[in-house]
Protein backbone atom coordinates (compact mmCIF):
# COMPACT_ATOMS: atom_id res chain seq x y z
CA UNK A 1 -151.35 13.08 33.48
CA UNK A 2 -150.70 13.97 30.06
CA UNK A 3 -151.00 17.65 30.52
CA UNK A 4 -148.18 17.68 33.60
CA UNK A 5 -146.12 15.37 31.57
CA UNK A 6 -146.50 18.12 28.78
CA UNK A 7 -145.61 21.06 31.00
CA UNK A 8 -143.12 19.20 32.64
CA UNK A 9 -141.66 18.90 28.98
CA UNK A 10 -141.90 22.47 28.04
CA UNK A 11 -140.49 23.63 31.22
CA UNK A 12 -137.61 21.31 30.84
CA UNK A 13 -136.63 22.77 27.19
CA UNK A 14 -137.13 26.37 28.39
CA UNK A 15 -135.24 25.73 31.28
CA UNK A 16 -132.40 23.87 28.77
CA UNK A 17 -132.86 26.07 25.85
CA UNK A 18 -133.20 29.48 26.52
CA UNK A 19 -132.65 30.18 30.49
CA UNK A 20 -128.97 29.82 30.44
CA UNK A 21 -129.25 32.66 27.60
CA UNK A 22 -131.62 35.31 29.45
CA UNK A 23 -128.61 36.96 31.39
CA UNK A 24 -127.11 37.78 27.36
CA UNK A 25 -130.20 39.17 26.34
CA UNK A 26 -130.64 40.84 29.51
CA UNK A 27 -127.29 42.63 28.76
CA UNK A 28 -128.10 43.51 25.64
CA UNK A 29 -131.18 45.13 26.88
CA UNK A 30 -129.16 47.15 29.14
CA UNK A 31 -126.86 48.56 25.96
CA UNK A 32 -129.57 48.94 24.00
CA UNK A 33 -131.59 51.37 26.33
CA UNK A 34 -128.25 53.20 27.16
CA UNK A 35 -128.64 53.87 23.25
CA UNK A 36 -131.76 55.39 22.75
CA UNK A 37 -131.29 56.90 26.10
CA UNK A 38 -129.62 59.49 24.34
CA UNK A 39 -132.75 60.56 21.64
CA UNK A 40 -136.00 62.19 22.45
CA UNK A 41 -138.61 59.82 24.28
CA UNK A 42 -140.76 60.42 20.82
CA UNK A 43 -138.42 57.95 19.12
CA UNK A 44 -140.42 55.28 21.26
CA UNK A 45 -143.30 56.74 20.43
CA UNK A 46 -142.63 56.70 17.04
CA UNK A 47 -141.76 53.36 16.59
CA UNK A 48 -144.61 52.44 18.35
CA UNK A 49 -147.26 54.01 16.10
CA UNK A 50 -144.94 52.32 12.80
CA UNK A 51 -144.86 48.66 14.38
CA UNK A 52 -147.07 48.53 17.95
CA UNK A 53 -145.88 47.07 20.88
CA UNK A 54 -146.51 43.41 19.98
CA UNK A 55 -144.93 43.68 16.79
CA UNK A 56 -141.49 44.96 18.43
CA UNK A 57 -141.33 42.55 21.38
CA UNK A 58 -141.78 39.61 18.88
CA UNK A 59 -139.42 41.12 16.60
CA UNK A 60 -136.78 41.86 19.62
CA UNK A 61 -136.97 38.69 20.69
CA UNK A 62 -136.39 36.74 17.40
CA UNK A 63 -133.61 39.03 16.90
CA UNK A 64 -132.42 38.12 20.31
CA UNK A 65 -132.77 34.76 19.87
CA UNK A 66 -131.29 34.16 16.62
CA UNK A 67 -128.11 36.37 17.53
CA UNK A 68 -127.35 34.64 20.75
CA UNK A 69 -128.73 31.17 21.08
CA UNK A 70 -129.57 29.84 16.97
CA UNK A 71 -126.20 31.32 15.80
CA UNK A 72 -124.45 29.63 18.62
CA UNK A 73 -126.11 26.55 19.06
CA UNK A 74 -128.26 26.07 15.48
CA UNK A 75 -131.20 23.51 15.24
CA UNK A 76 -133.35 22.73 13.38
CA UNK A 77 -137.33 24.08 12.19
CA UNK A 78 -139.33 22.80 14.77
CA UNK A 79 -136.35 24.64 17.54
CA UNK A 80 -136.19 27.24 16.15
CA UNK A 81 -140.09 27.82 16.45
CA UNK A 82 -139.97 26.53 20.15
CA UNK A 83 -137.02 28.08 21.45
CA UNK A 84 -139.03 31.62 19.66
CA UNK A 85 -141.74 31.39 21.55
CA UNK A 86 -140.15 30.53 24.73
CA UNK A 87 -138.47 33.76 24.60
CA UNK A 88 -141.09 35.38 23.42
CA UNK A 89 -143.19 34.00 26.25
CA UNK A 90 -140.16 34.97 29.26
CA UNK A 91 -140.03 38.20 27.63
CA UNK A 92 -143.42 39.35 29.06
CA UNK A 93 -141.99 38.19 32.40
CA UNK A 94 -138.44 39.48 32.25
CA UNK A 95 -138.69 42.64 30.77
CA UNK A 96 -140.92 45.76 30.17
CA UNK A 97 -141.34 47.41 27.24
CA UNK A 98 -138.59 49.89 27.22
CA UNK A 99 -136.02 46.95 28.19
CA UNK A 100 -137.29 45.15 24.76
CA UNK A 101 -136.86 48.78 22.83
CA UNK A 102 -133.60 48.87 23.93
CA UNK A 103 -133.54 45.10 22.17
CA UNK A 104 -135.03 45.69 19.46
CA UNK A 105 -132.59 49.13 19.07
CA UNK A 106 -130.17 47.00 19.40
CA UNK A 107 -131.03 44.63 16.92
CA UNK A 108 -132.53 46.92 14.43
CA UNK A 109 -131.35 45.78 11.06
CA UNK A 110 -130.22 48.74 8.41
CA UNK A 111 -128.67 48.20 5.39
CA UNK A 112 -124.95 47.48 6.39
CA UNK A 113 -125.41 46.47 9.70
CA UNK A 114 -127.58 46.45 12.95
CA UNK A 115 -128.53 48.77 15.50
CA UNK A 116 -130.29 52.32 15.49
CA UNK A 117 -126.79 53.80 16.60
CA UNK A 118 -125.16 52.51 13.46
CA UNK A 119 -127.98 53.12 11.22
CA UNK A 120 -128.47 57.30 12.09
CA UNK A 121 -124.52 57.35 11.14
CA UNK A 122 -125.01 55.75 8.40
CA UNK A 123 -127.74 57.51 6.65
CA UNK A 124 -127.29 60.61 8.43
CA UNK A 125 -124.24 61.12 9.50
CA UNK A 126 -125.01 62.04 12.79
CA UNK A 127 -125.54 60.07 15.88
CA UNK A 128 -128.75 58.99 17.40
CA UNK A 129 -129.72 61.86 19.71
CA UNK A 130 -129.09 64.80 17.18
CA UNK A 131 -131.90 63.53 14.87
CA UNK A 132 -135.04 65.18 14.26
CA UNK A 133 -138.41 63.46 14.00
CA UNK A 134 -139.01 62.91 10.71
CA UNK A 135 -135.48 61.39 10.17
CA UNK A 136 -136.27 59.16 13.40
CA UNK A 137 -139.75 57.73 11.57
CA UNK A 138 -136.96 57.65 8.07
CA UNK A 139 -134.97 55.50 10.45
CA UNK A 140 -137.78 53.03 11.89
CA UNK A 141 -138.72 52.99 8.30
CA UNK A 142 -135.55 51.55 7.05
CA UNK A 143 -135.68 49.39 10.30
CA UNK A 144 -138.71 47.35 8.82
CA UNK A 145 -136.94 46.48 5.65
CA UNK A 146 -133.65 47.80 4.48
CA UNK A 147 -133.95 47.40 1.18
CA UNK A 148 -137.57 48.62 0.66
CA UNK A 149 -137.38 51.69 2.79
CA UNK A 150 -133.86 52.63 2.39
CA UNK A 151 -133.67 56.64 3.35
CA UNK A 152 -134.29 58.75 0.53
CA UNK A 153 -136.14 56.56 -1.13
CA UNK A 154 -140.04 57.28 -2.32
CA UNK A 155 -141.14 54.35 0.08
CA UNK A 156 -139.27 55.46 2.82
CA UNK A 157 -140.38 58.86 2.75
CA UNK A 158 -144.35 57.20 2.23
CA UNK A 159 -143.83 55.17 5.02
CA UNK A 160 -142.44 58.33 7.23
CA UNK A 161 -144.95 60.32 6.65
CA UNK A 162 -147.64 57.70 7.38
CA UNK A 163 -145.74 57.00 10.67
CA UNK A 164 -145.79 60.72 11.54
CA UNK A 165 -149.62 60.68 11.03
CA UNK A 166 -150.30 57.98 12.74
CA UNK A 167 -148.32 58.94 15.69
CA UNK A 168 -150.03 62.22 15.82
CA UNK A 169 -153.47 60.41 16.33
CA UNK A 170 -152.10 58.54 19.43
């Protein structure tokens, strides 16, 4: 009894909490694989060697879920943790792993604003699909913390390079 009672509970939030939100991150999935539709499939590749798959579904999903449910509704700790793993948990039922790239693309923070799109005009002045590899593993760099790995900087060109290696042993 206590077990249906608990997953009649956590059914009920998800079903409260985060369902009436799916169809928003669903369209942000769509725009952001339209974005990196336009680079070379080894910009997936890439970021998977620098972050694995895990690591960018649970960071697409936060991302996701703070933009378009915590920012609109708020809540408090123990939400916020809930309502995270919810989504995390639909998001291996909604979408694949290219639809949550295109999230996390999306959502990828830089250091003036968001998105992969944004960031390669940014640093590079060019868009998205007219970058070469290394400056796509500079870019995922800069993805996993701004400030740390900002492009040009000795950590950001450590971090490429180790990305680049490690994405030639896959």
């Amino acid at each position: 009894m206590v077990v249906m009672v608990s997953i009649l509970g956590i059914v009920t939030w998800y079903a409260i909490s985060v369902l009436p939100y799916l169809s928003d991150v669903k369209s942000i999935s769509k725009e952001g694989e339209i974005m990196v539709s336009t680079a070379s499939d080894r910009l997936y590749a890439l970021t998977v060697a620098s972050e694995s798959k895990e690591h960018i579904r649970a960071s697409a999903m936060s991302a996701a879920y703070r933009a378009l449910i915590y920012e609109r509704k708020g809540g408090g700790n123990l939400s916020w943790h809930l309502n995270n793993l919810l989504l995390l948990m639909a998001s291996h039922v909604h979408f694949n792993d290219k639809q949550v790239f295109g999230i996390w693309a999306y959502y990828a923070p830089y250091e003036r604003g968001r998105g992969l799109n944004k960031a390669a005009e940014y640093y590079f002045r060019k868009p998205l699909s007219r970058l070469g590899e290394r400056e796509y593993a500079v870019l995922i760099s800069a993805a996993r913390s701004p400030m740390r790995y900002k492009p040009g900087s000795e950590h950001s060109e450590q971090r490429a390079d180790m990305i680049l290696k490690k994405a030639e042993n896959l």
